[in-house]
C-alpha atoms as a PDB file:
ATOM      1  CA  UNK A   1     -23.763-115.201 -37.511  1.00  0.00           C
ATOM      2  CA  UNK A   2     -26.448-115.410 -40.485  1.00  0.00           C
ATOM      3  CA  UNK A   3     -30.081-115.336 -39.135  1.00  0.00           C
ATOM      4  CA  UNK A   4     -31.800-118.766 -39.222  1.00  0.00           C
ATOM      5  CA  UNK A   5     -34.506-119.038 -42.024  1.00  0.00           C
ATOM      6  CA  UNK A   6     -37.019-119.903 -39.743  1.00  0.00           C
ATOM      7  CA  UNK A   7     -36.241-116.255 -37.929  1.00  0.00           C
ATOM      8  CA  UNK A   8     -36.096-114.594 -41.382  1.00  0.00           C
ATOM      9  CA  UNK A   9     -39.390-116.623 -43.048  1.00  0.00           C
ATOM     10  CA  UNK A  10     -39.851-116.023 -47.135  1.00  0.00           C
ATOM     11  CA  UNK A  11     -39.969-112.847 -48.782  1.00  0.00           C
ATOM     12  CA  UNK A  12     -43.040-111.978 -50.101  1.00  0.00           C
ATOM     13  CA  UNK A  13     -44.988-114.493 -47.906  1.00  0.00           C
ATOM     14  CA  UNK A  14     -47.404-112.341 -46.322  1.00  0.00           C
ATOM     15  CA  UNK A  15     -48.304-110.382 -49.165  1.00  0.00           C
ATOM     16  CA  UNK A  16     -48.896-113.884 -51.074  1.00  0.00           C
ATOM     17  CA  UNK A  17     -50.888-115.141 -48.431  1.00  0.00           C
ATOM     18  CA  UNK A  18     -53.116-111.177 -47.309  1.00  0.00           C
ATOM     19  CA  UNK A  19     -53.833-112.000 -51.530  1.00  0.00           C
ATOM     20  CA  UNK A  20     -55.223-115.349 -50.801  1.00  0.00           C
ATOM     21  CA  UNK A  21     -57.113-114.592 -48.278  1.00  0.00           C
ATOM     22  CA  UNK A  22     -58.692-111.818 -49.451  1.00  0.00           C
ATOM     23  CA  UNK A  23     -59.957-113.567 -52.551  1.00  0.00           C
ATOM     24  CA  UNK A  24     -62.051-115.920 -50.074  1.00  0.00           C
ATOM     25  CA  UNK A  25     -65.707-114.394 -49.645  1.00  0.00           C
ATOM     26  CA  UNK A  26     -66.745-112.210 -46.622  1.00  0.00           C
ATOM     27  CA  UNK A  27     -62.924-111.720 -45.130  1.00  0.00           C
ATOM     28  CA  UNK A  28     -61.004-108.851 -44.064  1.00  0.00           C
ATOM     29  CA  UNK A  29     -57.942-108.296 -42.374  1.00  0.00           C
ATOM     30  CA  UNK A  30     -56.829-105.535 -40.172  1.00  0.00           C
ATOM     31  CA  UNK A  31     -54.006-104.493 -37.810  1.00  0.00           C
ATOM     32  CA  UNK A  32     -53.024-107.685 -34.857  1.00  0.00           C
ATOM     33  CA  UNK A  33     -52.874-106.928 -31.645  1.00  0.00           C
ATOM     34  CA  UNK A  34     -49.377-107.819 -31.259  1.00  0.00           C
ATOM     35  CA  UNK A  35     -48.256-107.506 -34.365  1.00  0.00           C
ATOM     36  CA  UNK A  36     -48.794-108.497 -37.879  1.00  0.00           C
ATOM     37  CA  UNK A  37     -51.811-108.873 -39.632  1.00  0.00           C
ATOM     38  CA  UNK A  38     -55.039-110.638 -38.740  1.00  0.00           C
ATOM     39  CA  UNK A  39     -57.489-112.506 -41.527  1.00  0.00           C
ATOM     40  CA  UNK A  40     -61.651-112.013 -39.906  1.00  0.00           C
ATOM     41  CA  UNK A  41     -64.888-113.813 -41.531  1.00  0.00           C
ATOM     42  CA  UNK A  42     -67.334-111.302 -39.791  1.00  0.00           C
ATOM     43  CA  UNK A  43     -65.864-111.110 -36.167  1.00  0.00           C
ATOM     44  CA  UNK A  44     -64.371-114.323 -36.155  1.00  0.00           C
ATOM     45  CA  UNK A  45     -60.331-114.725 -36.481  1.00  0.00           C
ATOM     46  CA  UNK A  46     -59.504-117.104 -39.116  1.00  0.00           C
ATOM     47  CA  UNK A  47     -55.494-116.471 -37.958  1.00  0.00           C
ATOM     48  CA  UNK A  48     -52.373-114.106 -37.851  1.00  0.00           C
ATOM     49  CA  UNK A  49     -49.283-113.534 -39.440  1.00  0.00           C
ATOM     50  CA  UNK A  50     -46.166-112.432 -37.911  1.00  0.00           C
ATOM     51  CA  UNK A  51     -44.862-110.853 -41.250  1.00  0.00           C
ATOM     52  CA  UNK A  52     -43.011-113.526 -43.553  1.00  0.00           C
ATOM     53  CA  UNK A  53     -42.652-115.909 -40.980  1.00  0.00           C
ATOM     54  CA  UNK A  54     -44.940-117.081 -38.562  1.00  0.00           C
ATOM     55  CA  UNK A  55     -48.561-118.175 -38.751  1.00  0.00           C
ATOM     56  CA  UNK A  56     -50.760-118.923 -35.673  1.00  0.00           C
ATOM     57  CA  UNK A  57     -54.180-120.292 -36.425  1.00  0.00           C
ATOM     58  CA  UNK A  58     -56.744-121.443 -34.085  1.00  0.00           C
ATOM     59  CA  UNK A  59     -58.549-124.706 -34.556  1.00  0.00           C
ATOM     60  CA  UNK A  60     -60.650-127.124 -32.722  1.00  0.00           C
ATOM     61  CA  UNK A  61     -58.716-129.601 -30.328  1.00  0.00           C
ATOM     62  CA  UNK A  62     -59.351-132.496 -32.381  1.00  0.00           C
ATOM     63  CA  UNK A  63     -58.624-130.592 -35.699  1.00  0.00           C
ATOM     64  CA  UNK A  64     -55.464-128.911 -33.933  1.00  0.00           C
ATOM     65  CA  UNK A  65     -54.277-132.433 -32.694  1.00  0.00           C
ATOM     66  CA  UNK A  66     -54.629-134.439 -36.725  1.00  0.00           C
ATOM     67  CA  UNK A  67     -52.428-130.897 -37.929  1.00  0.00           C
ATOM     68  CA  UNK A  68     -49.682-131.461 -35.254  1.00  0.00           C
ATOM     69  CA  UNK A  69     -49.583-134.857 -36.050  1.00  0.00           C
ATOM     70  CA  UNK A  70     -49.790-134.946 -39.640  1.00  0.00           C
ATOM     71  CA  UNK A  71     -47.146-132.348 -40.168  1.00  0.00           C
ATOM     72  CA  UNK A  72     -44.075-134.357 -39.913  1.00  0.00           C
ATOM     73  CA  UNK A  73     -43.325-131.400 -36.448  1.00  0.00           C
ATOM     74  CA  UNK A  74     -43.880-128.814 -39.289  1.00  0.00           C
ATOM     75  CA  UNK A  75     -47.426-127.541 -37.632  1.00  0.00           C
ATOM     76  CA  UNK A  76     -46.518-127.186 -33.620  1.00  0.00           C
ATOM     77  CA  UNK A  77     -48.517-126.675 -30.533  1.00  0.00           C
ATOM     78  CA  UNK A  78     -48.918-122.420 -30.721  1.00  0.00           C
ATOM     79  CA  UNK A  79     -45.731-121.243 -29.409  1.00  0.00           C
ATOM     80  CA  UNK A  80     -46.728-118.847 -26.572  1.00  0.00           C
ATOM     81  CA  UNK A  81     -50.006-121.008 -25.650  1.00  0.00           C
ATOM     82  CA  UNK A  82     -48.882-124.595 -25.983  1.00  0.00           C
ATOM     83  CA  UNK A  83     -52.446-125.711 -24.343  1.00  0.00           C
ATOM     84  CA  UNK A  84     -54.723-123.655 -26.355  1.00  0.00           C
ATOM     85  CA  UNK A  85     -56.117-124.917 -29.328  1.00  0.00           C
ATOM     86  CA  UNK A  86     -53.934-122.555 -31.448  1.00  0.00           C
ATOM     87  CA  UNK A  87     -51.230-123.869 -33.952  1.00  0.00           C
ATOM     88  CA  UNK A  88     -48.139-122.252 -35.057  1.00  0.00           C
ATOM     89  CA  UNK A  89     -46.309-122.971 -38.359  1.00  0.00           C
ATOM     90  CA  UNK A  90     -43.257-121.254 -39.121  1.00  0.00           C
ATOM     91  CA  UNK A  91     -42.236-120.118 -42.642  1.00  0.00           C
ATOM     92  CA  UNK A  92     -39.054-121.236 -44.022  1.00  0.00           C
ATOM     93  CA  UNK A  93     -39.214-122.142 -47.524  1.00  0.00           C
ATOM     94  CA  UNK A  94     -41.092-121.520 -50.414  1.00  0.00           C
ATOM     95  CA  UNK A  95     -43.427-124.193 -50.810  1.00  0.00           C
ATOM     96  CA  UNK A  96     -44.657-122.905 -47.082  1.00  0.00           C
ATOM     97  CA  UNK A  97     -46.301-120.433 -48.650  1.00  0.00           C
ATOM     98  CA  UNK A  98     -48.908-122.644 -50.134  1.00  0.00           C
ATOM     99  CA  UNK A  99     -48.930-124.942 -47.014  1.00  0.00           C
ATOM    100  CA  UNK A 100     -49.848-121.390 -44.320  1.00  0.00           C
ATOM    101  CA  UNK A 101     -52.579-121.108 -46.928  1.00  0.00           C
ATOM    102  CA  UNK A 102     -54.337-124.287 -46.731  1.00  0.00           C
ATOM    103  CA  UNK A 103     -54.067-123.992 -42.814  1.00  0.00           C
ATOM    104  CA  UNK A 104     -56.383-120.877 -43.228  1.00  0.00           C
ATOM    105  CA  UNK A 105     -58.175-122.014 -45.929  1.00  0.00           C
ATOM    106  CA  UNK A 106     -59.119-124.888 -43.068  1.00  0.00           C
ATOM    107  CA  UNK A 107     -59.376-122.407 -40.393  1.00  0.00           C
ATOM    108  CA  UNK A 108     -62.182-120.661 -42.924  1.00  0.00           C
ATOM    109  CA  UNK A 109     -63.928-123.358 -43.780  1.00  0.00           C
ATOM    110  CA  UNK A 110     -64.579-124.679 -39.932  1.00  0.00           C
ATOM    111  CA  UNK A 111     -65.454-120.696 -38.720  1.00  0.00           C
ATOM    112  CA  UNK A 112     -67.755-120.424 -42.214  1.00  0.00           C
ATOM    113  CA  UNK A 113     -69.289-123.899 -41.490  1.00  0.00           C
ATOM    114  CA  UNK A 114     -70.181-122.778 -38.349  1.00  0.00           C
ATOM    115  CA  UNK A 115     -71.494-119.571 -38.870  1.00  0.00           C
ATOM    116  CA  UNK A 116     -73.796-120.863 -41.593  1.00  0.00           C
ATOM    117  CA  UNK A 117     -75.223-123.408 -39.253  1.00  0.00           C
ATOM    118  CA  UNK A 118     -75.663-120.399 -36.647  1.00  0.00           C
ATOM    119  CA  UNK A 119     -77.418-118.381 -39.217  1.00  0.00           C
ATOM    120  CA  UNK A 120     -79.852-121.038 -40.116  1.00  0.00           C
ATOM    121  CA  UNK A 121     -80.819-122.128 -36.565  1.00  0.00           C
ATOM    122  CA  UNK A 122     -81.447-118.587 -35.869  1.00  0.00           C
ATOM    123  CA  UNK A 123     -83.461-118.533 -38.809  1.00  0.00           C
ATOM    124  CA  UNK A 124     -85.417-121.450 -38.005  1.00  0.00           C
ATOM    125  CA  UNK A 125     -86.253-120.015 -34.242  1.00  0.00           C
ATOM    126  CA  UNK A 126     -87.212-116.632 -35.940  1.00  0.00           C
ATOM    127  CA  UNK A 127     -89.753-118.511 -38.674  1.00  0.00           C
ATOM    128  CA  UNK A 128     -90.976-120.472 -35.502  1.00  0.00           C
ATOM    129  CA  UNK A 129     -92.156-117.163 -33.342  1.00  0.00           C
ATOM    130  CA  UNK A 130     -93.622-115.741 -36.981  1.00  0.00           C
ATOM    131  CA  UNK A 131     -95.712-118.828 -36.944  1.00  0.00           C
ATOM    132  CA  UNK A 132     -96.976-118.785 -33.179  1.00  0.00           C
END
């Protein structure tokens, strides 16, 4: 019996996608935990690959919730912790490729967002003891 696509992913995917992400400011990736690769801004995960055919990405509920129900059941509740805030898409054709990438592009964004607003607050407390 012929493995399903969704078991075999796309050829090339990860490699497409480790390009993409790397050409976003201030990321790395680096060896997962269980497997595959993980993308970081700073300390932060952004997401993970299972080679060419599983991404997991972790959102906000309410961001997490408008994915899974946008997708048309292409973007599922993360498929080892279905109560987490973590997404899983699985790759199966081409044009997924481009689709895993705009999940982390949205999963960078939100984490970047955030970590700008941390930097400035911290900035504004540090200009605040300066001035007392």
């Amino acid at each position: 019996m012929a493995p399903s696509r969704a078991r075999s992913g796309v050829p090339g995917a990860a490699a497409a996608i480790r390009a993409a992400v790397a050409s976003w400011p201030d990321t790395r990736d680096t060896p997962h935990r269980f497997g595959g690769v993980e993308f970081l801004i700073g300390e932060r995960e952004i997401g993970h690959l299972h080679g060419d055919r599983l991404l997991d990405v972790p959102f906000p509920r309410a961001v997490h919730d408008e994915l899974i129900a946008g997708s048309g059941g292409r973007v599922q509740p993360h498929h080892v912790m279905p109560d987490s805030g973590w997404i899983s898409f699985w790759l199966s054709e081409e044009g997924d490729v481009d689709q895993a990438i705009a999940i982390l592009r949205r999963s960078y964004e939100l984490i970047a967002a955030q970590l700008a607003r941390r930097q400035a607050q911290a900035a504004t407390v540090k200009s605040r003891q300066v001035a007392t």
